[in-house]
N, C-alpha and C. Protein backbone atom coordinates (compact mmCIF):
# COMPACT_ATOMS: atom_id res chain seq x y z
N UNK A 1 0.86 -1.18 0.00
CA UNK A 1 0.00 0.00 0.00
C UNK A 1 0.89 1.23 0.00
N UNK A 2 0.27 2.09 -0.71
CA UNK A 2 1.71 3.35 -1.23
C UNK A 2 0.73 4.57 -0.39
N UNK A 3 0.87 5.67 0.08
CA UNK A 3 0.36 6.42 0.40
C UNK A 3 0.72 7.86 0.12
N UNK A 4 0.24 9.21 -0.73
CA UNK A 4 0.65 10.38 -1.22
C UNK A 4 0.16 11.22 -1.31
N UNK A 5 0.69 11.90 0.21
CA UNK A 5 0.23 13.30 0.68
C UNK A 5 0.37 14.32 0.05
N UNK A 6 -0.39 15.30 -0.58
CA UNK A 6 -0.13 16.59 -1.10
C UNK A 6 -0.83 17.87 -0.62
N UNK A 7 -0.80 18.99 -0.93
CA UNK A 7 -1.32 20.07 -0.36
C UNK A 7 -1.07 20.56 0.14
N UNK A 8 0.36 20.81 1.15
CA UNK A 8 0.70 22.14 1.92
C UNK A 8 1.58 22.99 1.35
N UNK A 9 1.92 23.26 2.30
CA UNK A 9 2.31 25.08 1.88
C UNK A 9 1.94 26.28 2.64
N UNK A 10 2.58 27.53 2.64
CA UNK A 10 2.65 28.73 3.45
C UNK A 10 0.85 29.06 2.98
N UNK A 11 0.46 29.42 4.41
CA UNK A 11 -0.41 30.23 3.94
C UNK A 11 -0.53 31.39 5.22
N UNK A 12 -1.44 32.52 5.45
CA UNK A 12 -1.49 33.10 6.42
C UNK A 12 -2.47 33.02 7.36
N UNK A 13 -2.41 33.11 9.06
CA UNK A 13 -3.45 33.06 9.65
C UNK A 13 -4.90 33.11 9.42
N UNK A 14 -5.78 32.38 9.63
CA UNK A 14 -7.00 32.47 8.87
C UNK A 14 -7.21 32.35 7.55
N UNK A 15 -6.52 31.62 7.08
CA UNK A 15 -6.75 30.81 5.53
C UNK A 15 -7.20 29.58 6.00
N UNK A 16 -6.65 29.07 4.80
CA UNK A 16 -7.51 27.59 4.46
C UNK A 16 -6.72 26.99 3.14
N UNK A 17 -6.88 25.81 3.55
CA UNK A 17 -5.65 24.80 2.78
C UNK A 17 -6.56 23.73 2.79
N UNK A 18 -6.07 22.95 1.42
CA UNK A 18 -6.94 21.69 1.30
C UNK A 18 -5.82 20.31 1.40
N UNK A 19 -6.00 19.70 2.37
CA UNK A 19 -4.79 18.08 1.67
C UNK A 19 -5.36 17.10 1.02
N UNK A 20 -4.39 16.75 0.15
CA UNK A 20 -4.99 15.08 -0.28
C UNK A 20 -4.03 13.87 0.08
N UNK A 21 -4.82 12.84 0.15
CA UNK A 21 -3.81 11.77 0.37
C UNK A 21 -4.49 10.76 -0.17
N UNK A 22 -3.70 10.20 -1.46
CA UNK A 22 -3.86 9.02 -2.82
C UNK A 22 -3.62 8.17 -2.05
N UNK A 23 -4.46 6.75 -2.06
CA UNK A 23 -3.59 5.18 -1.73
C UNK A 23 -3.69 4.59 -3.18
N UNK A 24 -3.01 3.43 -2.95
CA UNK A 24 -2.34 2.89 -4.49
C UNK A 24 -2.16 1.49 -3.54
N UNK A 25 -2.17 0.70 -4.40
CA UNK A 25 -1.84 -0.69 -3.99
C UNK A 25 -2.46 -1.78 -3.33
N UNK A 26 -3.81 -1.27 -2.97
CA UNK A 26 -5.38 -2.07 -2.44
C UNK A 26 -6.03 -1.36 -2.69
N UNK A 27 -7.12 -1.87 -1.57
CA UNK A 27 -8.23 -1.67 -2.27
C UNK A 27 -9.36 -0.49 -1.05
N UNK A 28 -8.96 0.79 -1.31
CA UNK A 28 -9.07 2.10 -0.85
C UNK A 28 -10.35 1.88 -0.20
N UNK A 29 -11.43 1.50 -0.20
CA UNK A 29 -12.41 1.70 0.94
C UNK A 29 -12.44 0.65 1.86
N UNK A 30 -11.44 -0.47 2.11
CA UNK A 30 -11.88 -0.96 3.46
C UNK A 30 -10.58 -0.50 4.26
N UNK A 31 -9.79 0.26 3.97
CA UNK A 31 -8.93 1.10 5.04
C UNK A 31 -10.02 1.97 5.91
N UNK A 32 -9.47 1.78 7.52
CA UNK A 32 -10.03 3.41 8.15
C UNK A 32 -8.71 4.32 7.89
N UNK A 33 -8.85 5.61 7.80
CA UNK A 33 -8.08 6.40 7.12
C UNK A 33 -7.72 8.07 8.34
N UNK A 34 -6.40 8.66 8.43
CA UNK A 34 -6.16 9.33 9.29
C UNK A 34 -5.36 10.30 8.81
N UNK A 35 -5.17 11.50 9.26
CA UNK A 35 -4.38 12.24 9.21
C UNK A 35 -3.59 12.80 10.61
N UNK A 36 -2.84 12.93 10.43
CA UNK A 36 -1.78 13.34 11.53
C UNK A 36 -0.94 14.32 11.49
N UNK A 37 -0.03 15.04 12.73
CA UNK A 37 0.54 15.99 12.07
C UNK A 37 1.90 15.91 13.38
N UNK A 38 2.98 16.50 13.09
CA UNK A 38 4.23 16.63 13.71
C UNK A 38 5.23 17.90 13.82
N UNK A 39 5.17 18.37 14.40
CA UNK A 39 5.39 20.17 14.72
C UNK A 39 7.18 19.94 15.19
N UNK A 40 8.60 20.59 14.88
CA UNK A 40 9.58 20.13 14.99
C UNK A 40 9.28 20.01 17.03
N UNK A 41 10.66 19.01 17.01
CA UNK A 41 10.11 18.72 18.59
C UNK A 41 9.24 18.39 19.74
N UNK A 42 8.39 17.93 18.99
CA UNK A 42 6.65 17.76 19.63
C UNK A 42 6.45 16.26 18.74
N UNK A 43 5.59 15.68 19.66
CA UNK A 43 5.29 14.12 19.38
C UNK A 43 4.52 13.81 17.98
N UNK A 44 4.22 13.10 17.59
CA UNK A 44 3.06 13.21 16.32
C UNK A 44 1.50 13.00 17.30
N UNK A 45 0.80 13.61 16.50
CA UNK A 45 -0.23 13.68 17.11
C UNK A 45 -1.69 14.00 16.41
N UNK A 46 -2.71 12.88 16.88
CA UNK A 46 -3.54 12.90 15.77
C UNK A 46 -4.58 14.00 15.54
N UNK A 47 -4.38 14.60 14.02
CA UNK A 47 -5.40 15.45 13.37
C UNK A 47 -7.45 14.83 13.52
N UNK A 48 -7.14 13.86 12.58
CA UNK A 48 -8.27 13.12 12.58
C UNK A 48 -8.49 12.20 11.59
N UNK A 49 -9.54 11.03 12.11
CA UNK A 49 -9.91 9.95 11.53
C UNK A 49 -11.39 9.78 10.48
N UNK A 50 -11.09 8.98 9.85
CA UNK A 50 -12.65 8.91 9.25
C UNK A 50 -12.19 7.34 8.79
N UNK A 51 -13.34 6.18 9.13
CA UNK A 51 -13.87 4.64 9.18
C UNK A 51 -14.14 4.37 7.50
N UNK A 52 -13.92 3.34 7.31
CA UNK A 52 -14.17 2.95 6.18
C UNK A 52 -15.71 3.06 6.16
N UNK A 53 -16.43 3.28 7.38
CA UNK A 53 -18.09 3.87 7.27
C UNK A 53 -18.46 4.82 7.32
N UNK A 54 -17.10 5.93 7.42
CA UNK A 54 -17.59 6.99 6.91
C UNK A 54 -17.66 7.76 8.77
N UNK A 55 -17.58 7.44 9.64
CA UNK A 55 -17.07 7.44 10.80
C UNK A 55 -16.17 8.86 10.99
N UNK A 56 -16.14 9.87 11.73
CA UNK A 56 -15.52 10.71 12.05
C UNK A 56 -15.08 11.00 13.28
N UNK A 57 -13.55 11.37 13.69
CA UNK A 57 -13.68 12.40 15.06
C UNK A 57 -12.26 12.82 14.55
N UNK A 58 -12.02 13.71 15.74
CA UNK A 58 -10.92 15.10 15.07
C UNK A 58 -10.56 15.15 16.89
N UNK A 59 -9.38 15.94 16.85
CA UNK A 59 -8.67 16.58 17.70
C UNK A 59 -9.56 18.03 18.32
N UNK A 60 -9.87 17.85 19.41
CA UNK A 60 -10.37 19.04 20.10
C UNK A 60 -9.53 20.46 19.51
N UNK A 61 -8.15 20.18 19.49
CA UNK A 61 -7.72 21.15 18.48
C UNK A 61 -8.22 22.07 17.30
N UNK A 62 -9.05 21.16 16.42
CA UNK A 62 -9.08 21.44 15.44
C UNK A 62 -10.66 21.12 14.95
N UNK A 63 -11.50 20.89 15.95
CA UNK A 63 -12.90 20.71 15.66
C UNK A 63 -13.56 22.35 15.35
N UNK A 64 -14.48 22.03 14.63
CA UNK A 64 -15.26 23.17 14.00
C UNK A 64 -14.14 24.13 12.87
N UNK A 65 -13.04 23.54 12.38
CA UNK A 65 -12.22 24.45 11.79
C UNK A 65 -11.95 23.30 10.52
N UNK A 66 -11.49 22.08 10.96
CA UNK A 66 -10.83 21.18 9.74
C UNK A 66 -12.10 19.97 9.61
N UNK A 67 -12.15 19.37 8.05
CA UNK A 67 -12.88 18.28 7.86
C UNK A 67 -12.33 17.79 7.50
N UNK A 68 -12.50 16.49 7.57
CA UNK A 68 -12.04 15.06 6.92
C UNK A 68 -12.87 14.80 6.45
N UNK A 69 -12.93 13.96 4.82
CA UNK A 69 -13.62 13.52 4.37
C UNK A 69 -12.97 12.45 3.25
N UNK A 70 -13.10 11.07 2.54
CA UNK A 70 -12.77 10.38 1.69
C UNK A 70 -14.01 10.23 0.35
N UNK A 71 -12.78 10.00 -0.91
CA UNK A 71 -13.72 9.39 -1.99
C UNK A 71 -13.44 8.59 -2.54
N UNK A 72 -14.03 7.47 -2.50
CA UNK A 72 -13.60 5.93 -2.91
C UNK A 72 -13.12 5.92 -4.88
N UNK A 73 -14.48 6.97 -5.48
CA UNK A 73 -14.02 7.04 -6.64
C UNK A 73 -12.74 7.53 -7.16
N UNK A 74 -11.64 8.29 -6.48
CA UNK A 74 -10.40 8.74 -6.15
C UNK A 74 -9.88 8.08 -5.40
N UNK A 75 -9.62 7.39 -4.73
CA UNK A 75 -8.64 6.82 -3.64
C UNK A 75 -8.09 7.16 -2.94
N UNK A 76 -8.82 8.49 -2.25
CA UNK A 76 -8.11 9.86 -2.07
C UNK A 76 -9.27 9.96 -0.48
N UNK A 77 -8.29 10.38 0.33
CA UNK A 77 -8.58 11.45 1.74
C UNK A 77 -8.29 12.88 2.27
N UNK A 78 -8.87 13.52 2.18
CA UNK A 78 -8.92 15.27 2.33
C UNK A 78 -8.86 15.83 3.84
N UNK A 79 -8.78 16.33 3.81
CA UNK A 79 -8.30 17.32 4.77
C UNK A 79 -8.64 18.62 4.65
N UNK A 80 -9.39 19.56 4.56
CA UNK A 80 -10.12 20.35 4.49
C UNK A 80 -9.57 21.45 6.05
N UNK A 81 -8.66 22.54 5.75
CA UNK A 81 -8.45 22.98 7.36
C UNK A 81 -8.77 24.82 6.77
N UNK A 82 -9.31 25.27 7.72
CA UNK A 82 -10.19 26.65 7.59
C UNK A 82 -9.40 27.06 8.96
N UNK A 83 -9.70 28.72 8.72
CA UNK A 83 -9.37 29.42 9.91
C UNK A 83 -8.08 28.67 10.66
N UNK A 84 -7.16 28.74 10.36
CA UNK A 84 -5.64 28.52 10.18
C UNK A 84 -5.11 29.22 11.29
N UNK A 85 -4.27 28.42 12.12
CA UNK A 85 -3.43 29.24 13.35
C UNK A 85 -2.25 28.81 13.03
N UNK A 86 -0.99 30.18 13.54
CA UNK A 86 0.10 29.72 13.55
C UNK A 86 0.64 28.21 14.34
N UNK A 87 -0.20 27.53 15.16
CA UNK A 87 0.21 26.62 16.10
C UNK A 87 -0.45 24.97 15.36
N UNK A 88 -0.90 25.51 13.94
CA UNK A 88 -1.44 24.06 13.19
C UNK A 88 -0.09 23.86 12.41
N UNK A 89 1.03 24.78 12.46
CA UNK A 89 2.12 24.46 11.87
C UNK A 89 2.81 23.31 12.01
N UNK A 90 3.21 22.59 10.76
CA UNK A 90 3.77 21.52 11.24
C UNK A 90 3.91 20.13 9.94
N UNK A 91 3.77 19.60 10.08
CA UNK A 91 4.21 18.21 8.75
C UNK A 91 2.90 17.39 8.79
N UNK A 92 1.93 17.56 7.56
CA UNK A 92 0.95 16.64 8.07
C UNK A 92 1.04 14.79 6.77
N UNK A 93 0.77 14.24 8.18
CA UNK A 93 1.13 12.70 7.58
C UNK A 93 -0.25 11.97 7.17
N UNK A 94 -0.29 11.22 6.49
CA UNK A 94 -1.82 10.07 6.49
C UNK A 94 -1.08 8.68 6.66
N UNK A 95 -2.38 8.11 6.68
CA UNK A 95 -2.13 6.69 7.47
C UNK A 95 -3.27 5.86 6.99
N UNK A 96 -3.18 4.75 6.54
CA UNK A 96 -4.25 3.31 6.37
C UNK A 96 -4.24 2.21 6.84
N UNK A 97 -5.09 2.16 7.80
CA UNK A 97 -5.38 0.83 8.76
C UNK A 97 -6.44 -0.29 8.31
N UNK A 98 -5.76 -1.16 8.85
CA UNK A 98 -6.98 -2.16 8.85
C UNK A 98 -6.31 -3.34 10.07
N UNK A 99 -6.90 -3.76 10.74
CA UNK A 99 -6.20 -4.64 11.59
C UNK A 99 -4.86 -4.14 12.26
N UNK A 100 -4.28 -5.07 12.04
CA UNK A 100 -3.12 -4.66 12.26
C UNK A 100 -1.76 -4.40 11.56
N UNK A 101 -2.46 -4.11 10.23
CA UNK A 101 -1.56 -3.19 9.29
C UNK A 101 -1.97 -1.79 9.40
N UNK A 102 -0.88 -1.27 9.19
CA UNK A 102 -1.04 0.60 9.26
C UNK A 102 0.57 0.90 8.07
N UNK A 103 -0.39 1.28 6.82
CA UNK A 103 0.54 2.31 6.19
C UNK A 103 0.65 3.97 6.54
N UNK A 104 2.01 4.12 6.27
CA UNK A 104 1.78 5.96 6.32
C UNK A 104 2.59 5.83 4.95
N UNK A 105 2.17 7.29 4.68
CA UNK A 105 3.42 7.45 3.43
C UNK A 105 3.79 9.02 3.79
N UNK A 106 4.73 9.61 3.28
CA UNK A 106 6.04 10.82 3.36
C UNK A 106 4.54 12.08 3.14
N UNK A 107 4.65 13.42 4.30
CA UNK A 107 4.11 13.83 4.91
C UNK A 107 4.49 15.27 4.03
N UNK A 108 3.36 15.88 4.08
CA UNK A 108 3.16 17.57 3.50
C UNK A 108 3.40 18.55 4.30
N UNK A 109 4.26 19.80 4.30
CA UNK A 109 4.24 20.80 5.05
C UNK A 109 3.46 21.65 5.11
N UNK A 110 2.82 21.74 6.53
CA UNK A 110 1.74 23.03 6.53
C UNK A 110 2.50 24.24 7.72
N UNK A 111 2.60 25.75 6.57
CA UNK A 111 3.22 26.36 8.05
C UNK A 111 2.35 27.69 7.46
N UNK A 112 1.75 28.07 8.62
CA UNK A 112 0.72 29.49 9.32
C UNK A 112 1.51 30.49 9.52
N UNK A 113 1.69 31.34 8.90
CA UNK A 113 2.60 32.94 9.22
C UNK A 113 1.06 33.67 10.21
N UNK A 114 1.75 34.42 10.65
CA UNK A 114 0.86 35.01 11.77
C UNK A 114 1.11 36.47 11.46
């Protein structure tokens, strides 16, 4: 399973940035699917999830500001982040589970000028 994050980049406080993240190599809707993020020096730590049913929850962080959402006809998971703080800065990763496999693949930079 290949996984390929795209979408970051500088933007300024109170913007809005969209991510995507392609899987390749199965078979994209029975993964539950995640995004994550890693700020230099600080642990990784989770953005948010969405279930191969379509299942949601998010980081108190970042509720009422970012969505997650997937489309099976793409193979693709979004990330949708609004109203942008300098402190969402940081490397955001995805991830595909099922059991007890978990792919990630190489992670997008998101950094918030203030």
């Amino acid at each position: 399973v290949q996984l390929q994050a795209s979408g970051g980049g500088l933007v300024q406080a109170g913007g809005s940035l969209r991510l995507s993240c392609v899987v390749s190599g199965s078979v994209f809707r029975i993964y539950d699917m995640g995004w994550y993020r890693q700020a230099p020096g600080k642990q990784r730590e989770l953005v948010a999830r969405i279930s191969s049913g379509f299942s949601t929850n998010y980081a108190d962080s970042v509720k009422g500001r970012f969505t997650i959402s997937r489309d099976s006809a793409k193979n693709t998971v979004f990330l949708q982040m609004n109203s942008l703080k300098p402190e969402d800065t940081a490397v955001y990763l995805c991830d595909a589970r099922r059991g007890f496999n978990d792919y990630w693949g190489k992670g997008t930079q998101v950094t918030v000028s203030s």
